[in-house]
PDB file of N, CA and C in Angstrom:
ATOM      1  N   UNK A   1       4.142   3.737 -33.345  1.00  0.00           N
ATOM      2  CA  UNK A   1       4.310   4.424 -32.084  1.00  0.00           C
ATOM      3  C   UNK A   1       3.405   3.741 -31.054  1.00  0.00           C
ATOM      4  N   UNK A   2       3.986   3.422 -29.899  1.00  0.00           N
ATOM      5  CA  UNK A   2       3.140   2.521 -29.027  1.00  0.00           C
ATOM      6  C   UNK A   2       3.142   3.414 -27.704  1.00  0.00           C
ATOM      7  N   UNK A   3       1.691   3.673 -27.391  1.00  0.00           N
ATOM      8  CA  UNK A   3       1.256   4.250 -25.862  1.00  0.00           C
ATOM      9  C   UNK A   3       1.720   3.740 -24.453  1.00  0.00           C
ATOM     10  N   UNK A   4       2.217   4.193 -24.155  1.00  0.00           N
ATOM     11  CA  UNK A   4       2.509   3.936 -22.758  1.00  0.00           C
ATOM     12  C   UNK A   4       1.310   3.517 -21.517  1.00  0.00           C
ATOM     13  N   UNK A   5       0.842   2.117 -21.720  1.00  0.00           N
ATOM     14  CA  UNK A   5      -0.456   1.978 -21.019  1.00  0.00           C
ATOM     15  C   UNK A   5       0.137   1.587 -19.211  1.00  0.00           C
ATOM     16  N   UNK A   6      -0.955   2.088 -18.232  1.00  0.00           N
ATOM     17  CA  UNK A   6      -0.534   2.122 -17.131  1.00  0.00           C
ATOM     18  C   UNK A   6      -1.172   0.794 -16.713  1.00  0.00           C
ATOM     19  N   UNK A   7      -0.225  -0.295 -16.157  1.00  0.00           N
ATOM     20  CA  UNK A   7      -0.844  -1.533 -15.326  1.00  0.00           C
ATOM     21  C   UNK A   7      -2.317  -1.239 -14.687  1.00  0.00           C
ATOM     22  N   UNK A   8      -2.949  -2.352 -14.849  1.00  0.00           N
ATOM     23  CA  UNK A   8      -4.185  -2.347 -14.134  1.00  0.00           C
ATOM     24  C   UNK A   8      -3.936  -2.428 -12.571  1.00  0.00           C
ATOM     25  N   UNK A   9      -2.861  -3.689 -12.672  1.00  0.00           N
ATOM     26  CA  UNK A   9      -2.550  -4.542 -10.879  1.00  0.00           C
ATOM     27  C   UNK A   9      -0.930  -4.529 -10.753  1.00  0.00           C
ATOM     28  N   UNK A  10      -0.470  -4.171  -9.696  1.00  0.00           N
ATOM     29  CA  UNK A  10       1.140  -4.648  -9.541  1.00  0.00           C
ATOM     30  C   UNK A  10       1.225  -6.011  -9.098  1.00  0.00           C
ATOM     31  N   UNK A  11       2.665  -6.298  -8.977  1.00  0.00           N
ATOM     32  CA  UNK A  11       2.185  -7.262  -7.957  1.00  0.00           C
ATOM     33  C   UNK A  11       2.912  -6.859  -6.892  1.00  0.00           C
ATOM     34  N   UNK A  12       3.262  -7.818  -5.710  1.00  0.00           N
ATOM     35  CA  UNK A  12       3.591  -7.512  -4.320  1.00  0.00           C
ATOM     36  C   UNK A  12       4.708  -6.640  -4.632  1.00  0.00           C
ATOM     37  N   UNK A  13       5.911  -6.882  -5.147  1.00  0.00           N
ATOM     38  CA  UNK A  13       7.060  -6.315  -4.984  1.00  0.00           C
ATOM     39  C   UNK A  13       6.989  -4.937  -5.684  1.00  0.00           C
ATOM     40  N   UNK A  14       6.138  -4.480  -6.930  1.00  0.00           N
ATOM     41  CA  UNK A  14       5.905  -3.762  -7.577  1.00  0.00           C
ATOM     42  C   UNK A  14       4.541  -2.429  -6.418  1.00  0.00           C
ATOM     43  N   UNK A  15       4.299  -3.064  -6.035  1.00  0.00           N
ATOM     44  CA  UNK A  15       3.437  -2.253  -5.277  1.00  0.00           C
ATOM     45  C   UNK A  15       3.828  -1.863  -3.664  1.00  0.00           C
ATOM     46  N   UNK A  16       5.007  -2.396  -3.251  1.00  0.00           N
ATOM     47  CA  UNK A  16       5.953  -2.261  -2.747  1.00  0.00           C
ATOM     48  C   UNK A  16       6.225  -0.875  -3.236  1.00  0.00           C
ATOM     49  N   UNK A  17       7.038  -0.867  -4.567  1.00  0.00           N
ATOM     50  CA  UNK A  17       7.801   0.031  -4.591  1.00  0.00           C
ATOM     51  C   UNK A  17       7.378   1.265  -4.917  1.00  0.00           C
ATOM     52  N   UNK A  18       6.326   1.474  -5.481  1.00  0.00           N
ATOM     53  CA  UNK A  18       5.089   2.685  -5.495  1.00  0.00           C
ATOM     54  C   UNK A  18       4.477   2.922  -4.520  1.00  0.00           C
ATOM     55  N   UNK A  19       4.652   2.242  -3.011  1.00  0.00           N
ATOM     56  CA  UNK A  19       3.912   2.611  -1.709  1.00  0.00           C
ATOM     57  C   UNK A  19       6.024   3.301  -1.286  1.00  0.00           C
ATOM     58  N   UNK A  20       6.490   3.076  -1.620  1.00  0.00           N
ATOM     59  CA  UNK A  20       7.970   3.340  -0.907  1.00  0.00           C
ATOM     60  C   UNK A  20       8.132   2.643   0.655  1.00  0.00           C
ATOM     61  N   UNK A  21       7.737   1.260   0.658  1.00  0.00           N
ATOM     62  CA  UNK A  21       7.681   0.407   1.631  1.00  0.00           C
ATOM     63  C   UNK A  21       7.906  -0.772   1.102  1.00  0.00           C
ATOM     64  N   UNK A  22       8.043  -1.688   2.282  1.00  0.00           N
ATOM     65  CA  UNK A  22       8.514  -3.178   1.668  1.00  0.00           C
ATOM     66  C   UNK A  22       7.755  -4.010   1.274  1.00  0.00           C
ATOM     67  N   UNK A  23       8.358  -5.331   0.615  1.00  0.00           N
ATOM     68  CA  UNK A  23       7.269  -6.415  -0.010  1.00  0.00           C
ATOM     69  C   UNK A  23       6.302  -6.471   1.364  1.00  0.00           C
ATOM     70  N   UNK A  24       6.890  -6.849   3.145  1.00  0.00           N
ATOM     71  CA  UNK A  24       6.349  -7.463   3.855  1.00  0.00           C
ATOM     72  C   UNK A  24       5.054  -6.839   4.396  1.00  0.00           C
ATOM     73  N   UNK A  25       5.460  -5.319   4.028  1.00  0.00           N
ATOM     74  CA  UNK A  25       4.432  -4.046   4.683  1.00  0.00           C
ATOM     75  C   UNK A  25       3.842  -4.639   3.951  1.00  0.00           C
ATOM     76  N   UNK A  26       3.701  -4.912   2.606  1.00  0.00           N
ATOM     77  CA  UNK A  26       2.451  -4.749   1.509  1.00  0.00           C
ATOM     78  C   UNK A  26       1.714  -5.977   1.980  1.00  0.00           C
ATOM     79  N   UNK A  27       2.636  -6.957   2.112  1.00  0.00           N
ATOM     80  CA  UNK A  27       1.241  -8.395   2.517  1.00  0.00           C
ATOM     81  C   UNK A  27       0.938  -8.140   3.749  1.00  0.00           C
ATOM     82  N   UNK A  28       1.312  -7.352   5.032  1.00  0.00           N
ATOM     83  CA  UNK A  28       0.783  -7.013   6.075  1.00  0.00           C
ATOM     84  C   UNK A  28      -0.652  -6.479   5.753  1.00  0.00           C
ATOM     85  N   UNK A  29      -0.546  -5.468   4.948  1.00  0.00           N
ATOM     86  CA  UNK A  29      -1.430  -4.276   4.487  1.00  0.00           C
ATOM     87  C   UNK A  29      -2.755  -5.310   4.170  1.00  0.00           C
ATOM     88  N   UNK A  30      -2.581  -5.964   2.950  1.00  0.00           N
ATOM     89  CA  UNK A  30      -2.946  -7.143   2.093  1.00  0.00           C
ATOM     90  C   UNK A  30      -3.703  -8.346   3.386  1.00  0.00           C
ATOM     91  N   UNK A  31      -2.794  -8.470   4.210  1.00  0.00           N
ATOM     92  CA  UNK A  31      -3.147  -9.973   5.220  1.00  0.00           C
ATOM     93  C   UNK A  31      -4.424  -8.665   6.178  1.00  0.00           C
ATOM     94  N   UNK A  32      -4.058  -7.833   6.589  1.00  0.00           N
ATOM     95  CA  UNK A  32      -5.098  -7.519   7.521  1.00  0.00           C
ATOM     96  C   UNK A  32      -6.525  -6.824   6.819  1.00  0.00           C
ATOM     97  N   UNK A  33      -6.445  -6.862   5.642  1.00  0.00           N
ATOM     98  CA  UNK A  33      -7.193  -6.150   4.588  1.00  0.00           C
ATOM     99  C   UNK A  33      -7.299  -4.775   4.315  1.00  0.00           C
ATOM    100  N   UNK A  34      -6.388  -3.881   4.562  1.00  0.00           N
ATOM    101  CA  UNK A  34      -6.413  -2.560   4.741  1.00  0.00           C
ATOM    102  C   UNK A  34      -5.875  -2.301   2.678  1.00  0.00           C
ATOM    103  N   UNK A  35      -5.558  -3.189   2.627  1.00  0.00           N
ATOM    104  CA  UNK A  35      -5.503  -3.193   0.546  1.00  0.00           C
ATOM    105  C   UNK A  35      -5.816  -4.413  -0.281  1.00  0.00           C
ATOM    106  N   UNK A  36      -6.642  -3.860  -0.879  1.00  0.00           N
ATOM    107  CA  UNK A  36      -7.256  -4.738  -1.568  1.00  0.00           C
ATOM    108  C   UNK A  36      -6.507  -5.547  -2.546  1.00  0.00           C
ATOM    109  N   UNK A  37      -6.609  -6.659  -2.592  1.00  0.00           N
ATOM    110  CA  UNK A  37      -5.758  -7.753  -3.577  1.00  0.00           C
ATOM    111  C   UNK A  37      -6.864  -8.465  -4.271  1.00  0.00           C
ATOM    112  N   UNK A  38      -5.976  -9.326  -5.299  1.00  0.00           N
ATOM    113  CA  UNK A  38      -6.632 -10.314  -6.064  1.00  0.00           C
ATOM    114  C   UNK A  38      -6.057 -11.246  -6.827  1.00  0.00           C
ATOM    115  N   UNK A  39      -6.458 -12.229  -6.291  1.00  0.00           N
ATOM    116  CA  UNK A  39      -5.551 -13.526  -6.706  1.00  0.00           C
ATOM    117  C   UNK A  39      -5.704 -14.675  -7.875  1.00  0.00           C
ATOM    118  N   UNK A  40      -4.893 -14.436  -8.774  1.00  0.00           N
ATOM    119  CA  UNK A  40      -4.868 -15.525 -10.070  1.00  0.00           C
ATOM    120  C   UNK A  40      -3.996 -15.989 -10.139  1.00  0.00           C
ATOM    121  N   UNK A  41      -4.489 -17.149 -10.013  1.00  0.00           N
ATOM    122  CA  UNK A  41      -3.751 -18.450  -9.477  1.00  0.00           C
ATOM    123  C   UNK A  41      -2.800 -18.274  -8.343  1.00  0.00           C
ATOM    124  N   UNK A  42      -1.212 -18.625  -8.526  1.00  0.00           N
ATOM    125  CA  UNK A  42      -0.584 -18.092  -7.521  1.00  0.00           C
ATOM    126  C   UNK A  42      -0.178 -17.125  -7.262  1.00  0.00           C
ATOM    127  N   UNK A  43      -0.637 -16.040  -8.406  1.00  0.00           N
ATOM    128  CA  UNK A  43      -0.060 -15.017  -8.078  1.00  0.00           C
ATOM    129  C   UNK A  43      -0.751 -14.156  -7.334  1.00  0.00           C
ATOM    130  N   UNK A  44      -0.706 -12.620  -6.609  1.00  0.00           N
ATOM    131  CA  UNK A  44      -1.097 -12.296  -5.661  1.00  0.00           C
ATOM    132  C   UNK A  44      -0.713 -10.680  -6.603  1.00  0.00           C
ATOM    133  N   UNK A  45      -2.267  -9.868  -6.842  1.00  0.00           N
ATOM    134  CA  UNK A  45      -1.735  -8.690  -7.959  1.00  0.00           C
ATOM    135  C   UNK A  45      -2.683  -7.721  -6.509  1.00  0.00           C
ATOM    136  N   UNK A  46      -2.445  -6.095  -7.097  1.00  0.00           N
ATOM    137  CA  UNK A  46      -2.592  -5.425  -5.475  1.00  0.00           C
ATOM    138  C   UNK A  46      -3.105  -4.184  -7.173  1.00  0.00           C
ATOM    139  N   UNK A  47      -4.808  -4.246  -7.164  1.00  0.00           N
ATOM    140  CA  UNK A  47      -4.947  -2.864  -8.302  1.00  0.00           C
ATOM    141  C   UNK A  47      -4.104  -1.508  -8.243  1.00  0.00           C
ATOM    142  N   UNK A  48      -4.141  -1.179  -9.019  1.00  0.00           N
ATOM    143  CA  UNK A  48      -3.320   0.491  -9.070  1.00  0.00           C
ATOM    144  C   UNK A  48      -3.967   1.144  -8.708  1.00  0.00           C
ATOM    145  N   UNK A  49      -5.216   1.281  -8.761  1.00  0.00           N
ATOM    146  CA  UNK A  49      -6.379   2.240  -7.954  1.00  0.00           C
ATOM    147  C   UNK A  49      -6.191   1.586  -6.463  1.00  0.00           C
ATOM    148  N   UNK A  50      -6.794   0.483  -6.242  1.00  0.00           N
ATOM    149  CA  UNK A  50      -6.241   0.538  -4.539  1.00  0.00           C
ATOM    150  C   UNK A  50      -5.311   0.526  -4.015  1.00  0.00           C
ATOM    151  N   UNK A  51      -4.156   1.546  -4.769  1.00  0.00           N
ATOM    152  CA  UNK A  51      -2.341   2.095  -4.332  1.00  0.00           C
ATOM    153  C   UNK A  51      -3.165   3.232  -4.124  1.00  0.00           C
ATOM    154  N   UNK A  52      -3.588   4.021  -5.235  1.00  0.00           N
ATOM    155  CA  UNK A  52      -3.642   5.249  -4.897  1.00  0.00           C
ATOM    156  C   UNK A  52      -4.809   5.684  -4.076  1.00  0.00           C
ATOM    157  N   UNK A  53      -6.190   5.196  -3.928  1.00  0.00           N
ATOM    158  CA  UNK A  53      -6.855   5.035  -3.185  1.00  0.00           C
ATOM    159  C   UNK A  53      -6.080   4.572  -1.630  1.00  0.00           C
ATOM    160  N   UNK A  54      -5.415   3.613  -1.170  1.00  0.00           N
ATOM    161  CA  UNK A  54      -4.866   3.751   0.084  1.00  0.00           C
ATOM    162  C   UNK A  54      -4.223   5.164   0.017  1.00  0.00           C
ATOM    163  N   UNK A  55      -3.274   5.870  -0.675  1.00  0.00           N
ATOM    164  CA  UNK A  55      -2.902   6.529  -0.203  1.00  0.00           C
ATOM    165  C   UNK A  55      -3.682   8.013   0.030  1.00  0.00           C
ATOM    166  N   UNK A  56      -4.377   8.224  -0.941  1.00  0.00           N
ATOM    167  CA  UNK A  56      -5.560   9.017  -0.716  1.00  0.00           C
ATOM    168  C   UNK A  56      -5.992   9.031   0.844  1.00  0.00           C
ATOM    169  N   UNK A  57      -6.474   8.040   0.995  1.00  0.00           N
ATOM    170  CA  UNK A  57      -6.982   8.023   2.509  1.00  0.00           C
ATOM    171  C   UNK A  57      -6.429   7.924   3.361  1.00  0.00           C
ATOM    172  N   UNK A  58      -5.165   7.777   3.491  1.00  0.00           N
ATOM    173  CA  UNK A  58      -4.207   8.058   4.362  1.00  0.00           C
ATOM    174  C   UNK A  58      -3.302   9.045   4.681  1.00  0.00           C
ATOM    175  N   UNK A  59      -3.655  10.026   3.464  1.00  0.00           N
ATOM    176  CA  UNK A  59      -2.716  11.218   3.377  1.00  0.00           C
ATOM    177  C   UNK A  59      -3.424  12.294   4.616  1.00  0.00           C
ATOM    178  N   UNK A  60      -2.860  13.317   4.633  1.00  0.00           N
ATOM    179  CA  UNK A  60      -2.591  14.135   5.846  1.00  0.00           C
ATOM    180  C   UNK A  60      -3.306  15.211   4.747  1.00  0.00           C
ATOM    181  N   UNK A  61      -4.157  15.861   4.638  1.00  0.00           N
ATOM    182  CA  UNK A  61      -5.084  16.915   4.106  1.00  0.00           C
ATOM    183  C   UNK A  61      -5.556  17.855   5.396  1.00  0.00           C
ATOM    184  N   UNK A  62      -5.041  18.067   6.704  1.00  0.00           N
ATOM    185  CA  UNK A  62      -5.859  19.183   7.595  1.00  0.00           C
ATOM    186  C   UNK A  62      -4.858  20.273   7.509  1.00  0.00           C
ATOM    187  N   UNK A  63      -3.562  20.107   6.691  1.00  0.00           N
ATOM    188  CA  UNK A  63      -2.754  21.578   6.567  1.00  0.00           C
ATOM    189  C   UNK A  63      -1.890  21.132   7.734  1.00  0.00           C
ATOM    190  N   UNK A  64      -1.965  20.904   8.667  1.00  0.00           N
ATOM    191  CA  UNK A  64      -1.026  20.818   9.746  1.00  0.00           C
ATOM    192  C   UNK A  64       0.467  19.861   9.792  1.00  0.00           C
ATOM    193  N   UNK A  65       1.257  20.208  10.472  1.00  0.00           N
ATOM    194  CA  UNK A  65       2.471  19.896  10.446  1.00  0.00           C
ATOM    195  C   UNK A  65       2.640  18.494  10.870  1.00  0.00           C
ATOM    196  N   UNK A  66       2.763  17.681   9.728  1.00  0.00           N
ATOM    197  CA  UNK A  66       3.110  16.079  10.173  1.00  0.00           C
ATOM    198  C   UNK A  66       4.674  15.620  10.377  1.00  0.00           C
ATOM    199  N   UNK A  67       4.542  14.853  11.713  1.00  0.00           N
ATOM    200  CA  UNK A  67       6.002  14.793  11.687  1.00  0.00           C
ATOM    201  C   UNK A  67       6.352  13.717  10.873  1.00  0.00           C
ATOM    202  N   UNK A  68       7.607  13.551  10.595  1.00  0.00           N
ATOM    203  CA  UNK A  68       7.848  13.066   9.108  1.00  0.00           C
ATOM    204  C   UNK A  68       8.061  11.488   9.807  1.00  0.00           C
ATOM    205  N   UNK A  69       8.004  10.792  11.043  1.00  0.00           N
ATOM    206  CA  UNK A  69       7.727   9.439  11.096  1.00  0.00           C
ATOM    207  C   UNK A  69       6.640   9.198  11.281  1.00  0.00           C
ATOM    208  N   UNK A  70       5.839   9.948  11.004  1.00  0.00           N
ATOM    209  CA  UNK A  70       4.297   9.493  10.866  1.00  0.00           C
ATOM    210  C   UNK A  70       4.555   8.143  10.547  1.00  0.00           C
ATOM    211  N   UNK A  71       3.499   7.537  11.163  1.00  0.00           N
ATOM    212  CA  UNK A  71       2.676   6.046  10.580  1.00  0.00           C
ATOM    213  C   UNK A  71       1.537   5.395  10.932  1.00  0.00           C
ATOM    214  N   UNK A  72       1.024   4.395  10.395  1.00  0.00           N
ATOM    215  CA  UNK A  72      -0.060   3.705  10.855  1.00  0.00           C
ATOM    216  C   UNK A  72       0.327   2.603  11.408  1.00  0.00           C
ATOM    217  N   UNK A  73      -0.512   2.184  12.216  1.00  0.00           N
ATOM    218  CA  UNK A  73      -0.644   1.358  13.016  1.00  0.00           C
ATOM    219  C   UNK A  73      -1.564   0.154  12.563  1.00  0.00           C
ATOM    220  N   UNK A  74      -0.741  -0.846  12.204  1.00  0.00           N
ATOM    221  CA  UNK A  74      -1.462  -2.032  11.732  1.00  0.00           C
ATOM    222  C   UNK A  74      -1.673  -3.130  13.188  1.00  0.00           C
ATOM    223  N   UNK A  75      -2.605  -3.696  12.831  1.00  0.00           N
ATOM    224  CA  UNK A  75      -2.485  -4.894  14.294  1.00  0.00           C
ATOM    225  C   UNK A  75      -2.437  -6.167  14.026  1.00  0.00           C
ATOM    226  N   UNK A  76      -1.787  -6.594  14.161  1.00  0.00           N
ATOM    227  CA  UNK A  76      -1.279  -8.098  14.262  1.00  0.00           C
ATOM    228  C   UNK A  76      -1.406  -8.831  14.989  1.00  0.00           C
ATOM    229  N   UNK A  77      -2.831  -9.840  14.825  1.00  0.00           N
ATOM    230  CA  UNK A  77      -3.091 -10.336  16.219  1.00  0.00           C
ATOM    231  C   UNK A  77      -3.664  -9.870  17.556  1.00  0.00           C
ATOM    232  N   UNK A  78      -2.424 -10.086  18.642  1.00  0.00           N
ATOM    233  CA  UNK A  78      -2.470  -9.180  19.747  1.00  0.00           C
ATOM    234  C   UNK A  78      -1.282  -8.169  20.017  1.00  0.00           C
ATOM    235  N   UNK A  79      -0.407  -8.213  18.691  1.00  0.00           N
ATOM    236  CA  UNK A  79      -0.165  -6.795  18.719  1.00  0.00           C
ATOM    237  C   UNK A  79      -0.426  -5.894  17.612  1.00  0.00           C
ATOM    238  N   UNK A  80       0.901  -4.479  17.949  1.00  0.00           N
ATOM    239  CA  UNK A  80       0.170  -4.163  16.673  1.00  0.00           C
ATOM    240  C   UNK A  80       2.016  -3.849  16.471  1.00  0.00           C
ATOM    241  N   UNK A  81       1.991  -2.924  15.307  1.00  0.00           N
ATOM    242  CA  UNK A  81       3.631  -2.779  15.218  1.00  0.00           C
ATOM    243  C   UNK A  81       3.459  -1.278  13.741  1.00  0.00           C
ATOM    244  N   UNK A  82       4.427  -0.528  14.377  1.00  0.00           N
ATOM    245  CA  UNK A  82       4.277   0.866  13.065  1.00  0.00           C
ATOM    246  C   UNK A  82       4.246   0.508  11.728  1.00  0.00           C
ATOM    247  N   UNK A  83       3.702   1.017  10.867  1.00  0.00           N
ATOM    248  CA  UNK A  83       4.169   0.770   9.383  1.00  0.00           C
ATOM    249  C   UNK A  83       4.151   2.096   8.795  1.00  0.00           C
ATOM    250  N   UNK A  84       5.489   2.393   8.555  1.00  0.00           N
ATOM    251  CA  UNK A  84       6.020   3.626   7.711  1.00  0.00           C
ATOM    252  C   UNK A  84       4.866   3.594   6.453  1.00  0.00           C
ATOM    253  N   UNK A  85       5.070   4.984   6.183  1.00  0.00           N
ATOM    254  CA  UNK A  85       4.344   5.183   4.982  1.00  0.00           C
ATOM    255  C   UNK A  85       4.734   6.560   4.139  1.00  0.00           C
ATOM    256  N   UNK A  86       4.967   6.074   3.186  1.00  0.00           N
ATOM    257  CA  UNK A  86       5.456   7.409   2.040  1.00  0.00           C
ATOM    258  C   UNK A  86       4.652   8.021   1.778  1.00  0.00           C
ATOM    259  N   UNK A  87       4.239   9.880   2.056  1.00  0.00           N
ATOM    260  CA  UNK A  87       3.935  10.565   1.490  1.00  0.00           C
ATOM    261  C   UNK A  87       4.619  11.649   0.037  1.00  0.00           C
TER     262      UNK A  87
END
């Protein structure tokens, strides 16, 4: 009988799909440092604690009514541009 062990790291596309956003959000996220990554060799892995840790800190905890396009605001440069986010 073999345990069902939970990944340490996703990678981009995988952590993608546990944020319910796209590969590009995630290297946005990743490029401006708002999630922590780590890189062996070429690959590019995103921990499972800093999934749920971002979302932790981004979640809406004052009780009040969020409207459901909530998002954050990443900046790019000299701009900035929404990034959806799954609660």
């Amino acid at each position: 009988m073999s345990a069902h062990i939970r990944p340490v790291a996703l990678n981009v596309n995988d952590a993608a799909n546990a944020l319910g956003v796209s590969a590009r959000t995630v290297w946005n996220l990743v490029r401006n440092g708002m999630l922590p990554s780590l890189h062996i060799g070429t690959r590019v892995l995103v921990p499972y604690q800093a999934i749920e840790d971002f979302v932790m800190n981004h979640a809406d905890t004052s009780g009040t009514h969020t409207r459901p396009d909530a998002a954050i605001r990443i900046a790019q440069g000299n701009r900035a541009r929404k990034v959806e986010v799954s609660r």
